[in-house]
N, C-alpha and C. Protein backbone atom coordinates (compact mmCIF):
# COMPACT_ATOMS: atom_id res chain seq x y z
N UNK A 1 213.00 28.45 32.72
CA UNK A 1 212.37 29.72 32.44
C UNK A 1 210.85 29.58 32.35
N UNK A 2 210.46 28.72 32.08
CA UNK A 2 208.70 28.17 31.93
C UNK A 2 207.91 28.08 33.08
N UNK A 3 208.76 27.62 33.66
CA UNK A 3 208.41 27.25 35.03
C UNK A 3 208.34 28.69 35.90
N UNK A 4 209.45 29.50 35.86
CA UNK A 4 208.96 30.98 36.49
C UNK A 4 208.27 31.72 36.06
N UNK A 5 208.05 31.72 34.82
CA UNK A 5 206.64 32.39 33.89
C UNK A 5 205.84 31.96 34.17
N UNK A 6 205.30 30.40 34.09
CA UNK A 6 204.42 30.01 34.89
C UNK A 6 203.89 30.51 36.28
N UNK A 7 204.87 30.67 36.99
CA UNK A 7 204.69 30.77 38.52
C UNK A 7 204.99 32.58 38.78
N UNK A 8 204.89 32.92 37.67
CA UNK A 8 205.15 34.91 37.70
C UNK A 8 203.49 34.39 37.13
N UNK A 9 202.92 33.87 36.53
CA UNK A 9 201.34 33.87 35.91
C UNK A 9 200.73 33.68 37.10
N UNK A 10 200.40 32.08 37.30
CA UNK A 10 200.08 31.96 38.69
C UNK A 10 199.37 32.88 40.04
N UNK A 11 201.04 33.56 40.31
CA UNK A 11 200.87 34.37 41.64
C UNK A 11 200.14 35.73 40.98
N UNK A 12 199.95 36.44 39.66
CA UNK A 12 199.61 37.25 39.28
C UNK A 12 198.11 37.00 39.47
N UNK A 13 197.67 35.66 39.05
CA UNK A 13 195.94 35.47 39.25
C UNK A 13 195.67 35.12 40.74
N UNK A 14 196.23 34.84 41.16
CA UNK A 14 195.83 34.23 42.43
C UNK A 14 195.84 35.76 43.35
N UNK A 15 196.97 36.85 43.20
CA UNK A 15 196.44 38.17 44.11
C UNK A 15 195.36 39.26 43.24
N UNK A 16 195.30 38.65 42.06
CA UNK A 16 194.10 39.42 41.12
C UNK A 16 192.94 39.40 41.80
N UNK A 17 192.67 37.99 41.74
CA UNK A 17 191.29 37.34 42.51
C UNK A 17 191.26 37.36 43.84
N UNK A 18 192.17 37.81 44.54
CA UNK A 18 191.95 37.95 46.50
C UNK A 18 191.58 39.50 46.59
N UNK A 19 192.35 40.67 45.67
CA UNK A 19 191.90 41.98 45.74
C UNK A 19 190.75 42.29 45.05
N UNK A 20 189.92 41.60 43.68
CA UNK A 20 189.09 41.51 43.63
C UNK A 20 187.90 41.68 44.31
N UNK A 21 188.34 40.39 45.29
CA UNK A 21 187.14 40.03 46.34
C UNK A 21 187.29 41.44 47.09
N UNK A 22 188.92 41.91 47.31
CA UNK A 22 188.10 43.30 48.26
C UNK A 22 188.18 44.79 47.50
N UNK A 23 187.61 44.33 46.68
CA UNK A 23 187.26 45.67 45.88
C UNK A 23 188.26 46.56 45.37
N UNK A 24 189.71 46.20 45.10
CA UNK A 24 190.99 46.87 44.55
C UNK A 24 190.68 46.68 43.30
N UNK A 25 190.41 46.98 41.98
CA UNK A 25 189.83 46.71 41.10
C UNK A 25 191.02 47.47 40.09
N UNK A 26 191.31 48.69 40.89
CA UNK A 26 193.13 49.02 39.86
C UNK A 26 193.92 47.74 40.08
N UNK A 27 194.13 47.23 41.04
CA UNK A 27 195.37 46.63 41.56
C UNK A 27 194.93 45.32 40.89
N UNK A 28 193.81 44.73 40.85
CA UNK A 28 193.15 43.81 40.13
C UNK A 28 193.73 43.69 38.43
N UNK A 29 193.56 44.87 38.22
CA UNK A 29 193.79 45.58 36.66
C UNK A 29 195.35 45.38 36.21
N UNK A 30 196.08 45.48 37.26
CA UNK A 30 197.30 46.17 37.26
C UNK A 30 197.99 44.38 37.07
N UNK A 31 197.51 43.06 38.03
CA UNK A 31 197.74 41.70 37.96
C UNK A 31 197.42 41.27 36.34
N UNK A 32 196.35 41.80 36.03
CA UNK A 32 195.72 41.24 34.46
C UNK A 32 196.58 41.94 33.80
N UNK A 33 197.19 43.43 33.83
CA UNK A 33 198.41 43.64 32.91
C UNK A 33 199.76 42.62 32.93
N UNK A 34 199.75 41.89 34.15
CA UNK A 34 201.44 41.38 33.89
C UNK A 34 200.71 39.64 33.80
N UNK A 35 199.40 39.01 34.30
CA UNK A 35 199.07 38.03 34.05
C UNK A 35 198.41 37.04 32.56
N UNK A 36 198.12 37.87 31.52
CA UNK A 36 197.83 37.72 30.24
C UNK A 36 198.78 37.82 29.47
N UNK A 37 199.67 38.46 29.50
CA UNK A 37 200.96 38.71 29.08
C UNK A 37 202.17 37.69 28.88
N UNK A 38 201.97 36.98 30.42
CA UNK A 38 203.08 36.12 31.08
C UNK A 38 202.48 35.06 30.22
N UNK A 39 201.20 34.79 30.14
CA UNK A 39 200.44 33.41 29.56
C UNK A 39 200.40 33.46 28.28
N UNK A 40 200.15 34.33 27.83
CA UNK A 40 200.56 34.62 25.90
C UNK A 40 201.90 34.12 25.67
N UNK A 41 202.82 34.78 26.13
CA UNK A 41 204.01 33.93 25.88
C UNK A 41 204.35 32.53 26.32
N UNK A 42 203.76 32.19 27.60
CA UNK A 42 204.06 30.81 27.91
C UNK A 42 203.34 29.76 27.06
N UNK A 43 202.37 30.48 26.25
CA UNK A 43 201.50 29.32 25.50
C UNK A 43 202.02 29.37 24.36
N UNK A 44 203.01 30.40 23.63
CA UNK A 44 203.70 30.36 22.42
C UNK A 44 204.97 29.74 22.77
N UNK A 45 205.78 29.91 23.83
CA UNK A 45 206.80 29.15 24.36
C UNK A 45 207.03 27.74 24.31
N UNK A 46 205.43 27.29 24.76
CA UNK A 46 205.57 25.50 24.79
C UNK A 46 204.28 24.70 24.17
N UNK A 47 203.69 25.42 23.24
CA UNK A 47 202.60 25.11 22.35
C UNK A 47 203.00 25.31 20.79
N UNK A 48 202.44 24.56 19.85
CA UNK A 48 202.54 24.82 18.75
C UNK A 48 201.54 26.15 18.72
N UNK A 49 202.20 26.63 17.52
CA UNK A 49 201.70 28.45 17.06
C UNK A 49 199.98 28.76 17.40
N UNK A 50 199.61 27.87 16.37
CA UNK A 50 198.11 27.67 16.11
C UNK A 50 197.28 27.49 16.80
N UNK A 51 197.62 26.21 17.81
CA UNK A 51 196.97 25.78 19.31
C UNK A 51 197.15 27.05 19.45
N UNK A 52 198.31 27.74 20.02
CA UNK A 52 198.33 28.86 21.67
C UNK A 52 197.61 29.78 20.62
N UNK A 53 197.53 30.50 19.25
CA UNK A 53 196.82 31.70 19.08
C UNK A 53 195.01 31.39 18.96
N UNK A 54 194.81 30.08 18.88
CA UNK A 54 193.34 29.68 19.22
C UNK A 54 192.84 29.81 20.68
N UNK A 55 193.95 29.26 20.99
CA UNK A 55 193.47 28.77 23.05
C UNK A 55 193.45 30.88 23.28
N UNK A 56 194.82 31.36 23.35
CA UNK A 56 194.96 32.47 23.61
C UNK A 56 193.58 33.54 23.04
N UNK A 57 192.98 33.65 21.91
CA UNK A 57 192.04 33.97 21.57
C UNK A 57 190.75 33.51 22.42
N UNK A 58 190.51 32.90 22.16
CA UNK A 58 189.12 32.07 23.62
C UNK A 58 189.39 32.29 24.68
N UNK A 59 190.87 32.31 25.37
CA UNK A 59 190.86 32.14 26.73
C UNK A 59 191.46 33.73 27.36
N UNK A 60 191.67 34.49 26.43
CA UNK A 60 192.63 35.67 26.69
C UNK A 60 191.82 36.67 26.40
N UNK A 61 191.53 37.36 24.77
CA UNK A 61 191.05 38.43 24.66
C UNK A 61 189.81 38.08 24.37
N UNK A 62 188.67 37.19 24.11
CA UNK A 62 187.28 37.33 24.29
C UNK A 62 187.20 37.75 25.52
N UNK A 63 187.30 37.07 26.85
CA UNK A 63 187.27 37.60 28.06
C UNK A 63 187.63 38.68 28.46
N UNK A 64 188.73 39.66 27.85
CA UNK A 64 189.37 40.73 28.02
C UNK A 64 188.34 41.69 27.50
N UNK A 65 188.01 41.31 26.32
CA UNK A 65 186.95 42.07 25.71
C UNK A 65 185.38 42.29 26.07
N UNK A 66 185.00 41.44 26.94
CA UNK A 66 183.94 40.88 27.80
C UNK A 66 183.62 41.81 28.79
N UNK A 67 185.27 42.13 29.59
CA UNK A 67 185.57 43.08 30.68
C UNK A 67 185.16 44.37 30.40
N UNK A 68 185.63 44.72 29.02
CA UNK A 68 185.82 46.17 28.59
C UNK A 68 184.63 46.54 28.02
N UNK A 69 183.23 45.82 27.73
CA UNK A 69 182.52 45.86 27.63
C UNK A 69 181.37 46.30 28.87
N UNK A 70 181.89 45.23 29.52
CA UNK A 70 181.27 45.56 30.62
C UNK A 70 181.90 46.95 31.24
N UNK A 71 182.62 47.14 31.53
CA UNK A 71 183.49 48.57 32.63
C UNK A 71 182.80 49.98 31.31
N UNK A 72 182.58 50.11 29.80
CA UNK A 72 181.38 50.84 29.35
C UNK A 72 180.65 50.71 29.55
N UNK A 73 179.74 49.73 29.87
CA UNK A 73 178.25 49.75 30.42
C UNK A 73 178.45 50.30 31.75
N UNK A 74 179.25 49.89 32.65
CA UNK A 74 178.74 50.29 33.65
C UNK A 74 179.15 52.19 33.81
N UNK A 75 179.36 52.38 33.55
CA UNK A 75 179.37 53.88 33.59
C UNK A 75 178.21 54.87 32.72
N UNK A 76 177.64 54.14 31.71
CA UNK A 76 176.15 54.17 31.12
C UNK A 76 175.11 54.00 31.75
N UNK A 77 175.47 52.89 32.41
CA UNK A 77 174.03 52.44 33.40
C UNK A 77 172.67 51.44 32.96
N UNK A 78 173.53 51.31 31.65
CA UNK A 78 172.44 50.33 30.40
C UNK A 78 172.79 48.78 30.16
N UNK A 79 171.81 48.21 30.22
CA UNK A 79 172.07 46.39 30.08
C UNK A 79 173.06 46.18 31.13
N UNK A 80 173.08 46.36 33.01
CA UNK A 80 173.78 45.54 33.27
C UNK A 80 173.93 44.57 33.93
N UNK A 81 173.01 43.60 33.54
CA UNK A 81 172.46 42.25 33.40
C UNK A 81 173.40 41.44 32.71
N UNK A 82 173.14 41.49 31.58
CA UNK A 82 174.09 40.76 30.36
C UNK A 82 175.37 40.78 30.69
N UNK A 83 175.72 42.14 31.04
CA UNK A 83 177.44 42.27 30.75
C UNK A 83 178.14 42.12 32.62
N UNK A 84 177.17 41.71 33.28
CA UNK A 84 177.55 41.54 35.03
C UNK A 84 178.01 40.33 35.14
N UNK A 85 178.26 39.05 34.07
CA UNK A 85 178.85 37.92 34.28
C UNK A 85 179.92 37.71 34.01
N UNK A 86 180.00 39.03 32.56
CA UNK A 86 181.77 39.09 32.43
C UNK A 86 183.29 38.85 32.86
N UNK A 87 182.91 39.64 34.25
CA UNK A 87 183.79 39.63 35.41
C UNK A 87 184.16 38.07 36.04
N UNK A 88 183.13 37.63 36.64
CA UNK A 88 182.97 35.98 36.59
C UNK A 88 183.65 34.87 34.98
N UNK A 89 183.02 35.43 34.39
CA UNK A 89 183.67 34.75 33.11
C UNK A 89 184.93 34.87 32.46
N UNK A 90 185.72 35.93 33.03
CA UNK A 90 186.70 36.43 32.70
C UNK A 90 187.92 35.54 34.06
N UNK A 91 187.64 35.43 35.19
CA UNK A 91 188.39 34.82 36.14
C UNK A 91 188.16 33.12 35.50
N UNK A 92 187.11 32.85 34.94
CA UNK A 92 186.94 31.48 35.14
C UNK A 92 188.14 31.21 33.78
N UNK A 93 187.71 31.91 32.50
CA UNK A 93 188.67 31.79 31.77
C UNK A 93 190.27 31.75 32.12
N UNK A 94 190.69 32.36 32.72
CA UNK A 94 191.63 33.09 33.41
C UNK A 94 192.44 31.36 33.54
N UNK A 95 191.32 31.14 34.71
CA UNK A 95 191.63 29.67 35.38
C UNK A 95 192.25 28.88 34.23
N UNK A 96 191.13 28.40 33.11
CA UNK A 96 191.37 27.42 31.87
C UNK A 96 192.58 28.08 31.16
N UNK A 97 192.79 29.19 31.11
CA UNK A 97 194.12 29.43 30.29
C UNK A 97 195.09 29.08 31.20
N UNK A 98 195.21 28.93 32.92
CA UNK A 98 196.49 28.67 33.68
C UNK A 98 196.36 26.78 33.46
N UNK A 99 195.02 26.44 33.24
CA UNK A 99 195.77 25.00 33.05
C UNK A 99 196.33 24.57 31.49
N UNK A 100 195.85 25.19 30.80
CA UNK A 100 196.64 25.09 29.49
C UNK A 100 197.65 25.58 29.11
N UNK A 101 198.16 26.63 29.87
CA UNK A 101 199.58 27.21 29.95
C UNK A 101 200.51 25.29 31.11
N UNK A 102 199.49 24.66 32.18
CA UNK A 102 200.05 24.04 32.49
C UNK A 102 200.15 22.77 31.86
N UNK A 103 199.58 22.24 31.27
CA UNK A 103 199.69 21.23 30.39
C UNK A 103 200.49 21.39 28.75
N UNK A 104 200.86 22.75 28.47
CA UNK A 104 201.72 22.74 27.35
C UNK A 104 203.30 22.96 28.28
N UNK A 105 203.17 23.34 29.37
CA UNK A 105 204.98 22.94 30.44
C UNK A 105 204.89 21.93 31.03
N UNK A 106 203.80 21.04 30.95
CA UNK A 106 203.90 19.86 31.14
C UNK A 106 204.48 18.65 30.20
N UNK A 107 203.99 19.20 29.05
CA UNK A 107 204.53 18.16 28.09
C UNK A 107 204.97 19.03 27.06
């Protein structure tokens, strides 16, 4: 079962980040609903509690929150400098939570 959660996570980031690139940004949205989700549980699944609600915190909703920050600014039109790396920072996170989801089904 870890292993298809894993690989339901996975394929969720990997077509996040290809529609991304072409500007589907619902459908983008729509991968981060079933891809944060899948990884929250896979990191409570095969991590002790504490680890996955630390990792999950850093690697899940700062970045989530990063996003949502940014997607208000940009409809303001104010500071969007600061909050234009979000997006970037939010995939890269993305990344570090799929290898720590892979190293707690690893061992």
């Amino acid at each position: 079962m870890d292993a298809a959660l894993y690989a339901t996570a996975l394929v969720a980031f990997t077509i996040a980040v290809v529609v991304h690139y072409f500007g589907r940004f619902r459908l983008t949205a729509a991968m981060g609903l079933i891809f944060w989700p899948a990884c929250g549980l896979l990191l409570f699944r095969t991590m002790n509690p504490i680890a996955a609600a630390i990792l999950f915190i850093l690697f899940g909703i700062a970045p989530a929150l990063f996003v949502l920050v940014h997607a208000i600014d940009c409809e303001r039109g104010r500071h969007n400098l600061p909050t234009f790396y979000s997006i970037p920072l939010a995939f890269l996170a993305g990344l570090a939570l799929l290898f720590c989801c892979a190293l707690g089904v690893a061992f």
